[in-house]
N, C-alpha and C. Protein backbone atom coordinates (compact mmCIF):
# COMPACT_ATOMS: atom_id res chain seq x y z
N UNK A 1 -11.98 -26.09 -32.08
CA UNK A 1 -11.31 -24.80 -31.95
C UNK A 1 -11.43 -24.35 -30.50
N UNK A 2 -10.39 -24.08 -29.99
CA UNK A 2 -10.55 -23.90 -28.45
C UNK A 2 -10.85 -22.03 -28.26
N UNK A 3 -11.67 -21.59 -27.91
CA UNK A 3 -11.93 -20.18 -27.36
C UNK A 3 -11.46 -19.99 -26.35
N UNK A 4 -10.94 -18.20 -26.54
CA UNK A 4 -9.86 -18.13 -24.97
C UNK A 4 -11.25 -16.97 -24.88
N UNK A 5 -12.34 -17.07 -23.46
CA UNK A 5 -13.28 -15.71 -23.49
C UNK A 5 -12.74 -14.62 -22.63
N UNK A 6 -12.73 -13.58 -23.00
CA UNK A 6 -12.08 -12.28 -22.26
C UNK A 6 -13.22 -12.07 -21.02
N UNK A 7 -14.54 -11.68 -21.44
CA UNK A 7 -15.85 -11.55 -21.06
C UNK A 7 -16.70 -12.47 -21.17
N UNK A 8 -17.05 -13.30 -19.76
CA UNK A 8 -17.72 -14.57 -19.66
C UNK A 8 -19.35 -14.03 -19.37
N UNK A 9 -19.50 -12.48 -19.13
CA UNK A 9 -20.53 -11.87 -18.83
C UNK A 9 -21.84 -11.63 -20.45
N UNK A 10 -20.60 -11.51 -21.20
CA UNK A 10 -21.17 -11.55 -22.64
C UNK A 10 -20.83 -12.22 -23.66
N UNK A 11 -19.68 -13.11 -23.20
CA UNK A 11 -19.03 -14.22 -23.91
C UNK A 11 -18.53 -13.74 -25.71
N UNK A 12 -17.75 -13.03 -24.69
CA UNK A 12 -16.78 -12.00 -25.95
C UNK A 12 -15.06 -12.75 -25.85
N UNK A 13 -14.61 -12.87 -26.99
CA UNK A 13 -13.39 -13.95 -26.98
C UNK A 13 -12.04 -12.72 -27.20
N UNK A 14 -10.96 -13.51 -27.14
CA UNK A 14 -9.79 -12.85 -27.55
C UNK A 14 -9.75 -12.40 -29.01
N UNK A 15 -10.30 -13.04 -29.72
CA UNK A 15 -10.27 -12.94 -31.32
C UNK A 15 -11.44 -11.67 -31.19
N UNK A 16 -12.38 -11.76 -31.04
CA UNK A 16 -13.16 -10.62 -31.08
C UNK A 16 -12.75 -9.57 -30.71
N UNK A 17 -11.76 -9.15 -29.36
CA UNK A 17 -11.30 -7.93 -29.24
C UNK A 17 -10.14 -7.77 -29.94
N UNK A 18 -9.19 -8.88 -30.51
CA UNK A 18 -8.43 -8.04 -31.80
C UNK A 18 -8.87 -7.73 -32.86
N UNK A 19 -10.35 -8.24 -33.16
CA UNK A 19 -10.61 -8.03 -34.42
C UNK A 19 -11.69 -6.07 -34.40
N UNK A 20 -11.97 -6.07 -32.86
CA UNK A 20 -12.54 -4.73 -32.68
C UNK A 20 -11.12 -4.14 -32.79
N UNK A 21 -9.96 -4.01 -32.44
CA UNK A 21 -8.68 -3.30 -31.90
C UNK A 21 -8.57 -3.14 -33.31
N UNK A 22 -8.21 -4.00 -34.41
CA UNK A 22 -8.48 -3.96 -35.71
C UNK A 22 -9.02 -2.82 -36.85
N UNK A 23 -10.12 -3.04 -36.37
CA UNK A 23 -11.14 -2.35 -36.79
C UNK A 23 -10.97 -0.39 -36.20
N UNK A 24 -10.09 -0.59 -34.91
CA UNK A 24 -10.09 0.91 -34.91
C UNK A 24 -10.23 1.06 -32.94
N UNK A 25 -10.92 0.22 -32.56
CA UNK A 25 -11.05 0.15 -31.09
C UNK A 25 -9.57 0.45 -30.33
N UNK A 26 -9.29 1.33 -29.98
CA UNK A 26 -7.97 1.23 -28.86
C UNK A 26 -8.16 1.45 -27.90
N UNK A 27 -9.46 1.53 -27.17
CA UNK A 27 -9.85 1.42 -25.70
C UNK A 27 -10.46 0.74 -24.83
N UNK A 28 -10.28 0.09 -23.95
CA UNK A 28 -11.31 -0.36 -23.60
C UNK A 28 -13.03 -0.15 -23.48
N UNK A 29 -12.72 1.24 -23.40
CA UNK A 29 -14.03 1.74 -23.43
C UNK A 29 -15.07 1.80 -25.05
N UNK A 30 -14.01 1.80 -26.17
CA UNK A 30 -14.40 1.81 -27.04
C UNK A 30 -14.38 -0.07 -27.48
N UNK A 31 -13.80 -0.63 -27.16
CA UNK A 31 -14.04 -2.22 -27.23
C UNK A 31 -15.48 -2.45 -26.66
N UNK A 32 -15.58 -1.79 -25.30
CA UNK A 32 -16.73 -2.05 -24.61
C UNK A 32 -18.48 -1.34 -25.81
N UNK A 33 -17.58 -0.29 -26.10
CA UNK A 33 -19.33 0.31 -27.15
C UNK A 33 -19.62 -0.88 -27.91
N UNK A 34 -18.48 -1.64 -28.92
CA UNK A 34 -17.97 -2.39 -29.54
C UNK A 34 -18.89 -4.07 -29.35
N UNK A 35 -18.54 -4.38 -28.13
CA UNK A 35 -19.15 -5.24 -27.98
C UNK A 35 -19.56 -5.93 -26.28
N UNK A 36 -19.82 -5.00 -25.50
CA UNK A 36 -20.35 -5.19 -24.69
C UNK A 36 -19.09 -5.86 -23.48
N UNK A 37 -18.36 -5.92 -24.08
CA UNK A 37 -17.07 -6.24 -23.23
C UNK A 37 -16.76 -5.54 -21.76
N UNK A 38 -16.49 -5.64 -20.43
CA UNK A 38 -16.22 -5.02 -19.64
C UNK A 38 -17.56 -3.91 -19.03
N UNK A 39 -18.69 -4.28 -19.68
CA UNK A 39 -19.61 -3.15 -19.04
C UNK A 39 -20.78 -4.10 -18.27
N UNK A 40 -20.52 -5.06 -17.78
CA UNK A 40 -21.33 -5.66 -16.42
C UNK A 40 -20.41 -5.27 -14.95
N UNK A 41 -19.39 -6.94 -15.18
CA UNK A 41 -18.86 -6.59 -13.63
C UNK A 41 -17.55 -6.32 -13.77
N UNK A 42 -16.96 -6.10 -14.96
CA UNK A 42 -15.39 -5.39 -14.83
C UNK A 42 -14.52 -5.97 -14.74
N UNK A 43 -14.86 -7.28 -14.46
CA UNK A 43 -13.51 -8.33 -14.42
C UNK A 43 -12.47 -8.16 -15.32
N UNK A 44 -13.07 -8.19 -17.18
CA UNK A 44 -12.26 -8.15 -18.16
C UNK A 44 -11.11 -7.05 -18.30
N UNK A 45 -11.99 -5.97 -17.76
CA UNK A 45 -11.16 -4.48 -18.67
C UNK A 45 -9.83 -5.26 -18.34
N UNK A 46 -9.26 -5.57 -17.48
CA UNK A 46 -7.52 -5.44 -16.96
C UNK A 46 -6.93 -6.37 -18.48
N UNK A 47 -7.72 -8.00 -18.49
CA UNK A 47 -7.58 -8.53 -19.69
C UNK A 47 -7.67 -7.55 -21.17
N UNK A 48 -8.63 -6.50 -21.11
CA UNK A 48 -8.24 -5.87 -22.57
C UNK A 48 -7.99 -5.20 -22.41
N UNK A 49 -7.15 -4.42 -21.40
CA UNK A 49 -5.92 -3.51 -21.39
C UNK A 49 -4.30 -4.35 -22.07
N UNK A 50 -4.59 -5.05 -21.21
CA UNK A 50 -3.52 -6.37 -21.94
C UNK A 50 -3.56 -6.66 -23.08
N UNK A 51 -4.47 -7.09 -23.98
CA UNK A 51 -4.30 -7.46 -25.40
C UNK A 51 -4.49 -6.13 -26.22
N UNK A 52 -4.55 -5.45 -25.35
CA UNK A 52 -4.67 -3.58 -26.35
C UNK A 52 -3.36 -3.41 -26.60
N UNK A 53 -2.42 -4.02 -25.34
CA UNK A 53 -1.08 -2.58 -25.28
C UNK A 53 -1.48 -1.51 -25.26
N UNK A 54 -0.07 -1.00 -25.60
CA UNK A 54 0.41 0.79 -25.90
C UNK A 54 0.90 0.84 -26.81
N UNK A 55 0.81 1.36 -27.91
CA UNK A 55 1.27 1.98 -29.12
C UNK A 55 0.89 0.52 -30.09
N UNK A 56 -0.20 -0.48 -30.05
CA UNK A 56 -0.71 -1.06 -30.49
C UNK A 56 -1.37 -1.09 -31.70
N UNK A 57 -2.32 0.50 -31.34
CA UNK A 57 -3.64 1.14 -32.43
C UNK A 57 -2.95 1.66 -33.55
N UNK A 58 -2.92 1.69 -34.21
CA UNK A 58 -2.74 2.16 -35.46
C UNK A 58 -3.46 3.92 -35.79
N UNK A 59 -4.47 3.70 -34.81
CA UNK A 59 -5.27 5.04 -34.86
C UNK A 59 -4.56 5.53 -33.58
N UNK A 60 -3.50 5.24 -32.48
CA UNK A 60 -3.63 6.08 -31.37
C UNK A 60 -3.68 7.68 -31.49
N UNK A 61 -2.83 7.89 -32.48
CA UNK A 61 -1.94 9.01 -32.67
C UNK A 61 -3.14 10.09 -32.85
N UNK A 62 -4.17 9.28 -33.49
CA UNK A 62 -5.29 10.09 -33.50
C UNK A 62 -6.22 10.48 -32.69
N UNK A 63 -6.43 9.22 -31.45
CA UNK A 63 -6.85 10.05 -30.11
C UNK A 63 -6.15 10.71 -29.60
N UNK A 64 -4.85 10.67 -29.75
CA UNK A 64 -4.38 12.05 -29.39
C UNK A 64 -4.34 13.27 -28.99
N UNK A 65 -4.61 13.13 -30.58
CA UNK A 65 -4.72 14.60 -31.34
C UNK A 65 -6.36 15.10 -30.91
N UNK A 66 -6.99 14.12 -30.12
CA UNK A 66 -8.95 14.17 -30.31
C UNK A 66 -9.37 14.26 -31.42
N UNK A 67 -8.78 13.70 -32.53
CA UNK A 67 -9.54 13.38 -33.57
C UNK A 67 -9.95 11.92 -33.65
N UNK A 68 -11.44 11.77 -33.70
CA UNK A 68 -12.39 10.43 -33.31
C UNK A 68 -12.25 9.51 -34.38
N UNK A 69 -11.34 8.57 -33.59
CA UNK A 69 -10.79 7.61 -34.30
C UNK A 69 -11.59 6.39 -34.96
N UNK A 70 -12.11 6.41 -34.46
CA UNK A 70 -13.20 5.45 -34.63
C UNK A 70 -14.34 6.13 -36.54
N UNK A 71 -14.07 7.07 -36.83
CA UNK A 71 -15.27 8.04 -37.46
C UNK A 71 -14.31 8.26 -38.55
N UNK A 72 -12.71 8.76 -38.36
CA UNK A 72 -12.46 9.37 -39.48
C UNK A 72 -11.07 8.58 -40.22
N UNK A 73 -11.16 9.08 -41.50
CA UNK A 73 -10.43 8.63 -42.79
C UNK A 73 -8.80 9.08 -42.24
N UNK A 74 -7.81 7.59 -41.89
CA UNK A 74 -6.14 8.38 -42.19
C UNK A 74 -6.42 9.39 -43.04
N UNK A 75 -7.13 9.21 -44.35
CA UNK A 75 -6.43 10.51 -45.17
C UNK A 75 -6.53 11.72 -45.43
N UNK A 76 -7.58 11.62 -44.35
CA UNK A 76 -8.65 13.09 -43.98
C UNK A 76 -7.38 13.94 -42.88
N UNK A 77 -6.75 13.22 -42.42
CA UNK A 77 -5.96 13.64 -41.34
C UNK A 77 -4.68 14.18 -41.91
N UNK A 78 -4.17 14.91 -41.78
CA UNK A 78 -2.46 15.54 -42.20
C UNK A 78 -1.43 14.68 -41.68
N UNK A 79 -1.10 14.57 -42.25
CA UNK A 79 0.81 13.71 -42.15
C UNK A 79 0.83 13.50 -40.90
N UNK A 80 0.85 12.79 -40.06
CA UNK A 80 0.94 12.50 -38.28
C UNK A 80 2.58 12.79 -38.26
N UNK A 81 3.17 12.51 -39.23
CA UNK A 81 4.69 12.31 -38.98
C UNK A 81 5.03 13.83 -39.30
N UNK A 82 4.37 14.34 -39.87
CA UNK A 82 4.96 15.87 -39.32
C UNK A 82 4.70 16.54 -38.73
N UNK A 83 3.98 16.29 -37.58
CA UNK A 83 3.32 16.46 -36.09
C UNK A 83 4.17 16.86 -35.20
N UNK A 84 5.08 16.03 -35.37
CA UNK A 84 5.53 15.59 -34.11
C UNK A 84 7.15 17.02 -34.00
C-alpha cells in the first residue's frame, strides 16, 4: 500500500487528514489538535489547506455561525437552510 505523508514531522498521511476532515476537522488548525499535523515546522499546513478545500466540511456552515463544530449535534442546530 503506498502512503502519500502530508506531515513527515509526525508522519500523518493523506488518509488520516480525510478521515479527521470526516470526522468534523475543517481546519487546519483543528486537523492540527487532531493529530499533530502542521504544528512543528509548517511545511504541511499549505498541503491541508489543499485536501480541506472550501465548502468541503459538512460542518462549515457551522463555524460560521461559531457554533463549535467539532462538539455539537446537526440536530441540536436549526435548519442551516433557513439561515440564509
Amino acid at each position: 500500500m503506498n502512503r502519500v505523508y502530508v506531515c513527515s514531522c509526525f508522519g500523518v498521511t493523506e488518509k488520516q487528514v480525510k478521515e479527521h476532515a470526516e470526522a468534523g476537522a475543517c481546519t487546519p488548525r483543528q486537523i492540527a489538535s487532531a493529530s499533530k499535523a502542521g504544528t512543528d515546522c509548517g511545511s504541511c499546513v499549505r498541503h491541508i489547506q489543499a485536501l480541506l478545500g472550501r465548502g468541503n466540511c459538512p460542518r462549515r456552515e457551522l463555524l460560521d455561525r461559531g457554533v463549535p463544530a467539532l462538539t455539537a449535534e446537526v440536530s441540536e442546530v436549526p435548519d442551516l437552510s433557513e439561515a440564509a
